[in-house]
Structures are given as C-alpha cells and as structure tokens.
Protein backbone atom coordinates (compact mmCIF):
# COMPACT_ATOMS: atom_id res chain seq x y z
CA UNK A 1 28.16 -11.11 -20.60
CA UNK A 2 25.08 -12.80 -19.48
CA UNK A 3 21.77 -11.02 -20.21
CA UNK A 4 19.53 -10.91 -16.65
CA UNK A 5 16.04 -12.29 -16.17
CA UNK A 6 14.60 -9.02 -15.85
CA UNK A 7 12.42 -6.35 -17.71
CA UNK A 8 14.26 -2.92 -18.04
CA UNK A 9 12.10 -1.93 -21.21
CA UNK A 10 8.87 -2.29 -19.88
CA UNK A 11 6.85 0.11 -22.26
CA UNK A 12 9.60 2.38 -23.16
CA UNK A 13 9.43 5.76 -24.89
CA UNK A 14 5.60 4.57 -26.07
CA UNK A 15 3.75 3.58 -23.11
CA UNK A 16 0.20 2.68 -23.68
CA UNK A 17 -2.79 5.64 -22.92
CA UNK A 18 -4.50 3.94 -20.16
CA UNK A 19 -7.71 5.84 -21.20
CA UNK A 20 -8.60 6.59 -17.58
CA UNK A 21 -12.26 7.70 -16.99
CA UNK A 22 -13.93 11.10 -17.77
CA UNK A 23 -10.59 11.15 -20.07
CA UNK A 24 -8.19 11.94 -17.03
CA UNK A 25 -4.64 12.79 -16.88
CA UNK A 26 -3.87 11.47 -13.68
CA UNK A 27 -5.40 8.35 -11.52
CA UNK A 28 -4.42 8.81 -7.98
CA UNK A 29 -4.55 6.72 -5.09
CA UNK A 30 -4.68 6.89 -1.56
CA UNK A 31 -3.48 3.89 0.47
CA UNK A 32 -3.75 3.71 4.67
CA UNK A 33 -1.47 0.70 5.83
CA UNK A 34 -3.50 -0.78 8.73
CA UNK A 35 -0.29 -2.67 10.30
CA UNK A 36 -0.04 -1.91 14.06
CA UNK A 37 -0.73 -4.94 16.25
CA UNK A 38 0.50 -7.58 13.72
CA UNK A 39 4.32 -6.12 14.05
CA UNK A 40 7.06 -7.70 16.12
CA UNK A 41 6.44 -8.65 19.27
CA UNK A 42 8.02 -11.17 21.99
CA UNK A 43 3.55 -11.33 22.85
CA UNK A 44 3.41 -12.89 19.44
CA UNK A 45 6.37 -15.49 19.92
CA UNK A 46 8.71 -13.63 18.22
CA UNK A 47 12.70 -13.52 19.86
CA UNK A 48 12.43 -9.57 18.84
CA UNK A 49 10.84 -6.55 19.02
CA UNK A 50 9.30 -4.35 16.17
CA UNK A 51 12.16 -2.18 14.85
CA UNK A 52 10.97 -0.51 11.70
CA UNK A 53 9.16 2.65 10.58
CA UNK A 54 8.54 4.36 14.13
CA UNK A 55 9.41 7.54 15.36
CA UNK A 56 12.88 6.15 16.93
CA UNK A 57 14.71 3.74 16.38
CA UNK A 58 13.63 0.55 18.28
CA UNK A 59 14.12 -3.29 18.64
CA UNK A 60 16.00 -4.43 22.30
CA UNK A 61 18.86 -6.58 21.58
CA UNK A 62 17.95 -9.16 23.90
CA UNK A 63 15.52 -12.11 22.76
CA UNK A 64 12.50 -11.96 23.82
CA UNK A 65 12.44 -8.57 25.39
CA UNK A 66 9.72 -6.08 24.80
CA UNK A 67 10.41 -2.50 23.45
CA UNK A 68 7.44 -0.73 25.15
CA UNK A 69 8.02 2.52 23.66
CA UNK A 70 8.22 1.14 19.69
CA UNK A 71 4.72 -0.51 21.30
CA UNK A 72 2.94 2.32 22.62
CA UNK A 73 4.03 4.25 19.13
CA UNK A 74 2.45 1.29 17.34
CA UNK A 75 -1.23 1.98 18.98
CA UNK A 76 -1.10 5.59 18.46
CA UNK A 77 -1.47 4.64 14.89
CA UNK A 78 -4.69 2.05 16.01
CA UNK A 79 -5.57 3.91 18.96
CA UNK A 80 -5.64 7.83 16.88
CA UNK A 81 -3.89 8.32 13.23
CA UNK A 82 -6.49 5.93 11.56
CA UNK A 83 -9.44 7.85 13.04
CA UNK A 84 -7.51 11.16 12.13
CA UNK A 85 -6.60 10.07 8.54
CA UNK A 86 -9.79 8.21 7.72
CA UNK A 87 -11.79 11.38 8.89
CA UNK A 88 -10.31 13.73 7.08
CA UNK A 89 -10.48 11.59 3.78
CA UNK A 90 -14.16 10.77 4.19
CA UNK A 91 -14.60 13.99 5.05
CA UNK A 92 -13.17 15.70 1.61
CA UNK A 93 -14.94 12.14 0.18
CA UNK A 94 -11.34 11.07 -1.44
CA UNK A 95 -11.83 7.23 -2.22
CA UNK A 96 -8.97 5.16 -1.05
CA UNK A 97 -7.39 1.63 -0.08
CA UNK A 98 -6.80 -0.58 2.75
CA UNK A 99 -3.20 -2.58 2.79
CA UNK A 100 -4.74 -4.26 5.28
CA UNK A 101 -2.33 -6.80 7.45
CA UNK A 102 -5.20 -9.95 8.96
CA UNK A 103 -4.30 -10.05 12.15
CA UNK A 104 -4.48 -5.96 13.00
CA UNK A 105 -7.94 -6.80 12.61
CA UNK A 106 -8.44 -8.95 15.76
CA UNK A 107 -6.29 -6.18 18.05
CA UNK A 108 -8.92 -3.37 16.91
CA UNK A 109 -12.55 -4.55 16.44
CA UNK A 110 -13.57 -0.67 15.97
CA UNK A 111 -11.07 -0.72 13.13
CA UNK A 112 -12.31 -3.89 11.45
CA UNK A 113 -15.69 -3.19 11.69
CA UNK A 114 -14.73 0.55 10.34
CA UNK A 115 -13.43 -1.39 7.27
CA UNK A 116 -15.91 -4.18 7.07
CA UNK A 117 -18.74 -1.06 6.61
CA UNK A 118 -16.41 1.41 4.88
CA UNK A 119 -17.11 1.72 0.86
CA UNK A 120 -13.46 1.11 0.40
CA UNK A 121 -11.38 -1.44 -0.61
CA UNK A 122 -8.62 -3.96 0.65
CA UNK A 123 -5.35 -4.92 -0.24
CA UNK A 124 -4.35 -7.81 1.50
CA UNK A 125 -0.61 -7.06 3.40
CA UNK A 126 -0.29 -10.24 4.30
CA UNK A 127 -1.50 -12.05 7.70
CA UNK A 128 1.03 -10.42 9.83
CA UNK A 129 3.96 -7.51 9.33
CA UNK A 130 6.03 -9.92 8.09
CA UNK A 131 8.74 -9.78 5.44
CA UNK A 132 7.61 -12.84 2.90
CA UNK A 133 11.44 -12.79 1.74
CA UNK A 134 12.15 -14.66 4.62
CA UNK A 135 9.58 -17.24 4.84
CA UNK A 136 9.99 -20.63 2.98
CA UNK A 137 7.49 -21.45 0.22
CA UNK A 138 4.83 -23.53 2.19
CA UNK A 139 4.84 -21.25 5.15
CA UNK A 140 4.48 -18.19 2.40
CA UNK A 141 1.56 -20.35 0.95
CA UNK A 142 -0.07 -21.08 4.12
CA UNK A 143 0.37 -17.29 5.50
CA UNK A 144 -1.32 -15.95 2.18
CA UNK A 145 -4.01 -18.06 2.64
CA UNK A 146 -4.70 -17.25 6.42
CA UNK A 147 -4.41 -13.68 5.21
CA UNK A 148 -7.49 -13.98 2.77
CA UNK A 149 -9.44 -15.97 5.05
CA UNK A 150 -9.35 -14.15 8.04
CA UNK A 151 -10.00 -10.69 5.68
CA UNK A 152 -12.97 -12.87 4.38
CA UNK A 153 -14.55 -13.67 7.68
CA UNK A 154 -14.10 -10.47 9.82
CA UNK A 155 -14.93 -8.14 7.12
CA UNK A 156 -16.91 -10.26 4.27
CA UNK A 157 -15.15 -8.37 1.97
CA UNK A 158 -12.40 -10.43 -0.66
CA UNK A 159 -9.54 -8.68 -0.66
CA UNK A 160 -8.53 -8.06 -4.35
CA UNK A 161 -4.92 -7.19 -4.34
CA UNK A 162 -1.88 -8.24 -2.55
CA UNK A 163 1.21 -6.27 -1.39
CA UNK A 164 4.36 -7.90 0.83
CA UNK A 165 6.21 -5.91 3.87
CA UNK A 166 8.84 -4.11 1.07
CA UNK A 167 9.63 -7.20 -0.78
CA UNK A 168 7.81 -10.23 -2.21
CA UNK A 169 9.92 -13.27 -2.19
CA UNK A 170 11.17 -15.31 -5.25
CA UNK A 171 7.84 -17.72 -5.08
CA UNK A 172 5.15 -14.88 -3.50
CA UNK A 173 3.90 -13.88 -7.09
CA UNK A 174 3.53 -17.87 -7.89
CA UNK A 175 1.82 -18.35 -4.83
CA UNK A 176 -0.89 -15.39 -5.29
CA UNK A 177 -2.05 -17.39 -8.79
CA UNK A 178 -2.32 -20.51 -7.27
CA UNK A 179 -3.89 -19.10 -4.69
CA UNK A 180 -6.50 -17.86 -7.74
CA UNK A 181 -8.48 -15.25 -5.20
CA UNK A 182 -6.03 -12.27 -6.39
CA UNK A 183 -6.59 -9.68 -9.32
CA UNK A 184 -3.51 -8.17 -8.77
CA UNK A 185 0.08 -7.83 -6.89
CA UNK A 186 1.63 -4.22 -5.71
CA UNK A 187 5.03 -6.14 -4.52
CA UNK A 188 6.88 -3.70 -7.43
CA UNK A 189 8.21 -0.24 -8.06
CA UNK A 190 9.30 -0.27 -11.75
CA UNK A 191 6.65 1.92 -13.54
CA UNK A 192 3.89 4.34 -13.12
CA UNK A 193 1.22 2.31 -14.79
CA UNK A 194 -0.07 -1.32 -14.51
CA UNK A 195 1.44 -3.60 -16.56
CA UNK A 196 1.17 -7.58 -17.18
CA UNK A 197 3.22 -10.42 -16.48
CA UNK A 198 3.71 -14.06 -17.22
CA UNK A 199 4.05 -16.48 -14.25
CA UNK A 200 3.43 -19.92 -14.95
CA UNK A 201 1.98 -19.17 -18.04
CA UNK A 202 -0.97 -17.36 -16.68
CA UNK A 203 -1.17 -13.51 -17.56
CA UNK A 204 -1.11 -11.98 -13.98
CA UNK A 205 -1.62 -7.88 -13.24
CA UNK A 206 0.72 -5.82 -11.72
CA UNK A 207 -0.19 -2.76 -9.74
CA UNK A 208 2.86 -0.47 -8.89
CA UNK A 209 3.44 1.09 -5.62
CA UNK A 210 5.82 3.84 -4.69
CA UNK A 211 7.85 4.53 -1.55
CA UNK A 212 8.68 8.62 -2.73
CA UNK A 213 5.55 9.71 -2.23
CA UNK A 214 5.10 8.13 1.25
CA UNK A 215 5.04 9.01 4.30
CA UNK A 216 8.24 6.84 5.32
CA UNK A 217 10.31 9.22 4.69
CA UNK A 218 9.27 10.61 7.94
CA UNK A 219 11.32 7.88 9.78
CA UNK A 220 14.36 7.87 7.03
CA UNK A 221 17.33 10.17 9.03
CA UNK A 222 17.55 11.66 4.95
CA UNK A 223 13.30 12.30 4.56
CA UNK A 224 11.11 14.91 5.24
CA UNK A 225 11.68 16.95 7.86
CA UNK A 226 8.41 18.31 8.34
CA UNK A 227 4.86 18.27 6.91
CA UNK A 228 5.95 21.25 3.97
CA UNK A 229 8.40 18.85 2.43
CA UNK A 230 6.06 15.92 2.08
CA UNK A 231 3.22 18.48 0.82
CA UNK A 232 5.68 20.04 -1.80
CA UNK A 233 7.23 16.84 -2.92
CA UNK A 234 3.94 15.40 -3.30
CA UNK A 235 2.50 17.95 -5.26
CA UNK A 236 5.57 18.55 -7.29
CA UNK A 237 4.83 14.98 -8.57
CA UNK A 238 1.04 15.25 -8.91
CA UNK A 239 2.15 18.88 -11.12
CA UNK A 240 4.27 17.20 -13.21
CA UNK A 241 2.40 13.80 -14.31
CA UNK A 242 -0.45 16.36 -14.84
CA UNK A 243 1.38 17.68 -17.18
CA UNK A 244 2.67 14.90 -18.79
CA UNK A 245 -0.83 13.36 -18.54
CA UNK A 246 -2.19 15.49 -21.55
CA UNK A 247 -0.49 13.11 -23.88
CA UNK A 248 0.61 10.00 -21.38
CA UNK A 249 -1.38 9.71 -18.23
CA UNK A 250 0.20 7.69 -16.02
CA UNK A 251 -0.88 6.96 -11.68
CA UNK A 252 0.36 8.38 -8.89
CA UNK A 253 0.66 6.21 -5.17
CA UNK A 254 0.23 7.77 -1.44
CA UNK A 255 0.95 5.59 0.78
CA UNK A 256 0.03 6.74 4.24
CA UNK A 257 0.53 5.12 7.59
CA UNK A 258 -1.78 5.69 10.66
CA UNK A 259 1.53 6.23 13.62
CA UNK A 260 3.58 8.42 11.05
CA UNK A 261 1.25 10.66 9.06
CA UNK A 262 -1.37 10.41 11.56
CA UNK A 263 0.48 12.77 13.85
CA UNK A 264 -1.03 16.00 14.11
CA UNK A 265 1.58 18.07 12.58
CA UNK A 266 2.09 15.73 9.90
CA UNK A 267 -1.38 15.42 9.14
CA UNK A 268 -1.74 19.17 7.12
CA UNK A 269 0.07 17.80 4.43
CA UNK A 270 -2.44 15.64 3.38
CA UNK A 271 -5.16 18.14 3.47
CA UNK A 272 -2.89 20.46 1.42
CA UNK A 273 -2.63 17.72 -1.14
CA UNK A 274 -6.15 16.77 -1.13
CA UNK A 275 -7.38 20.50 -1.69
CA UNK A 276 -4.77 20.78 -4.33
CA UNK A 277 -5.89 17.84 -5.97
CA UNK A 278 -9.77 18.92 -5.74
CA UNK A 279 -8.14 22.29 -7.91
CA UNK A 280 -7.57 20.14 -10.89
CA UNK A 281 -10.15 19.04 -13.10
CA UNK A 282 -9.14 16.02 -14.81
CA UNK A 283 -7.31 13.78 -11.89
CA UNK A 284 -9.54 10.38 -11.08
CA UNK A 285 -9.10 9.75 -7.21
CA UNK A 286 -9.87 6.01 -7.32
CA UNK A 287 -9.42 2.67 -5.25
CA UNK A 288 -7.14 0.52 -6.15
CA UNK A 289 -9.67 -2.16 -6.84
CA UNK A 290 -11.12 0.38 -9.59
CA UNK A 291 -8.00 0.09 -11.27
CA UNK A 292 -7.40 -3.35 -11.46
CA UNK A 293 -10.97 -3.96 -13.16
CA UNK A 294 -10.16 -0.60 -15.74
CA UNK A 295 -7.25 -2.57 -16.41
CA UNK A 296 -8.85 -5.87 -17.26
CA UNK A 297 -11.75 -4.62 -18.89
CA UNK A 298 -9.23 -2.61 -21.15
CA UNK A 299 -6.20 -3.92 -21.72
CA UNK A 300 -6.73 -7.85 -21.10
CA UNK A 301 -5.91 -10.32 -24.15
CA UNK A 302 -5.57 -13.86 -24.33
C-alpha cells in the first residue's frame, strides 16, 4: 500500500508549549473577512452570479445574469455588519485581523480607509473572492501579486499573511515564497498551533484557521440556528483549550463575516464571547500578525 504525501503526525501526543505571552493558556484571534464587492458578479465579467455563504441560496442559472438579491445581501455586510462588528470590537478593545480580499477595497473607500488607519492587521484573501484551486499557476502568481500591491497602495500597510477562498491550490503555497512578501499562509485546518513546513527547501510558517468556530455555519442547512448555538459552541471550545492550556496551550480562530454575523440578532453572540473571554485571566487576544513574529522569534531554526 502506498504511503501518502501528507503529515498525519504533525506534533503528536507532545506538541511543543508555544510559551505565549504573560504565560497564557490560550491565544485567540478574531478575524473579519472583508469580501463583499470582490464576489461573483456578471459587473465583473464573470458568466455567474455569487452563490456562496449568503442568507439563501443564490447564483441564476443563466450566464451572465445578475442575482440582485445575493447582491443587495453582499452590501449589507459593506454597507452595515463591518461598522456593527468593528464597533463593538474596538469598543471592548479586542485586537483582531483583516482577511482582507484587494479589490473590496476600491467598492468601499470608508472601509479601506477604516483599515488603512485601524491598528490592526491584514491578511491578504487574495485580489478577488476567488477560489485559487481553479486558477492555473501564472494567473495564481499574477492574482497574488495584484493582491499585495493593491493592499500596499490603498492602505500602506504589507499584508503579512495569506489565506485562499477555502482551498489553496497545489502551487499557491509555492507561489507565496516566491512571492517572498509573506510571513505566513492560513490555507490549512490540521492543528491548533502554528507549525513549519518545507516548500522548496525554504522553511515556510503555517498559521491554522478553523471553519467550527465560524460564523458559516449560519448559512450551512446543518449550523447554528441562532446566535445561542454559536455563543455556546464557541465558548465550549474557548472552556476546554483553557483547560487544556495549563499544560498545552494551544490557539483558538473566529472567523467572522460582516453579511452573516453582522446581523443584528446574530451579533450578541459575539459580545457574549468577548465578555466571557474578558472573565479569564490568562487568554492573549492577539492579531494574527503577533503570532507569526512570536512564532519566528521562538521557534525559528535554520
């Protein structure tokens, strides 16, 4: 039987202490996907409309046909759920990340020049809501670096990390080396702490999101029903890698997005979780950026 080019041990039964700051238990991160106006759209030469996570399911069948209601969904997130989610986490003064896709940018200057003076960092999510799966490997390479640039020059900030619509493809993680203006990837699921890899024989850092504890499962017909479920499954987690974190700390991912969580009735979660959060006293609510240099300045070797 043939043995597959993939990592199932990772760090097994001993995973390393990742000696988070002020000797924490638990590094947590917030993360507010700025996507809306870089989706599907026949108004962006695409044959179809936008069809994924939206309060209904969208996408006309005939090419080049608008769906105006997945649209007008799209800029509630732009036009209300960033404001509502960004105020109430600068208002409880929770640090947090932008997955930021380029081209949202240039449908919402308020938004981009919210970002460009906001404290907080980026994550690149690529120049449009795109799935990089299906791209070939110089229109992935020339998409990355339209991504970076345009982040560069409408924000002057250098977006640090990178993380694909769901998947990477086979070449993505190759690409974001040569590219050389990455510290890290997110395009992976497999652990609950950074980790390295090799990729043409350059040591490259990998930042773990999760999909569990984020708000898609508002759109999945299996999720969360309501803003209770969320807050309890959320917390549930955050409980139990606190207590695990008292001899292996690990990280914990919330991924939020501006037309699902933004909503007002989905909204109270997050507040829940944030004032639960602010009742434990050894939890480091970081950026993602924050992680990527505790990770090099720790753990890096030749």
């Amino acid at each position: 039987m043939k043995f597959l080019q993939r990592d199932f041990t990772g760090y097994g039964k001993k995973p390393p202490n990742p000696n988070w700051p002020k000797k924490s238990r638990l590094a947590i991160n917030f993360v507010i996907n700025v996507e809306e106006g870089s989706e599907y759209s026949p108004l962006l030469g695409d044959i179809k409309s936008e069809s994924g996570l939206s309060e209904v399911p969208g996408g006309r069948h005939n090419k080049n046909q608008r769906d105006l209601a997945i649209e007008s969904i799209y800029e509630y997130g732009s036009r209300v759920g960033f404001w509502r989610i960004t105020k109430l986490l600068d208002n409880y003064n929770i640090p947090h990340t932008f997955f930021v896709c380029a081209l949202t940018l240039l449908q919402n200057k308020e938004i981009c020049g919210h970002i460009k003076s906001s404290s907080n960092d980026i994550c690149c999510h690529g120049y449009r809501w795109e799935e990089h799966y299906r791209l070939n490997k110089v229109t992935e390479k020339n998409q990355i670096k339209k991504a970076y640039d345009l982040i560069l020059k409408l924000t002057n900030k250098k977006a640090k990390g990178w993380y694909c619509r769901y998947a990477p493809s086979e070449n993505t993680r190759k690409l974001l080396i040569q590219n050389g203006n990455f510290l890290y990837d997110s395009d992976s699921y497999n652990d609950d702490l950074p980790h390295w890899v090799k990729t043409t024989g350059k040591k490259h850092l990998v930042i773990p999101y999760s999909l569990d504890t984020n708000d898609v499962h508002f759109k999945l017909p299996s999720g969360f029903s309501g803003a209770t479920q969320f807050y309890e499954y959320v917390c549930d987690s955050i409980n139990y890698l606190y207590k695990e974190g008292s001899h292996q700390p690990k990280m914990l991912n919330i991924g939020l997005h501006p037309r699902l969580i933004g909503r007002p009735g989905r909204i109270v979660a997050i507040e829940k979780i944030i004032k639960h959060i602010k009742n434990l006293n050894k939890i480091w609510v970081c950026k993602r950026e924050d992680i990527a240099h505790h990770w090099y300045e720790n753990f890096y070797e030749q």
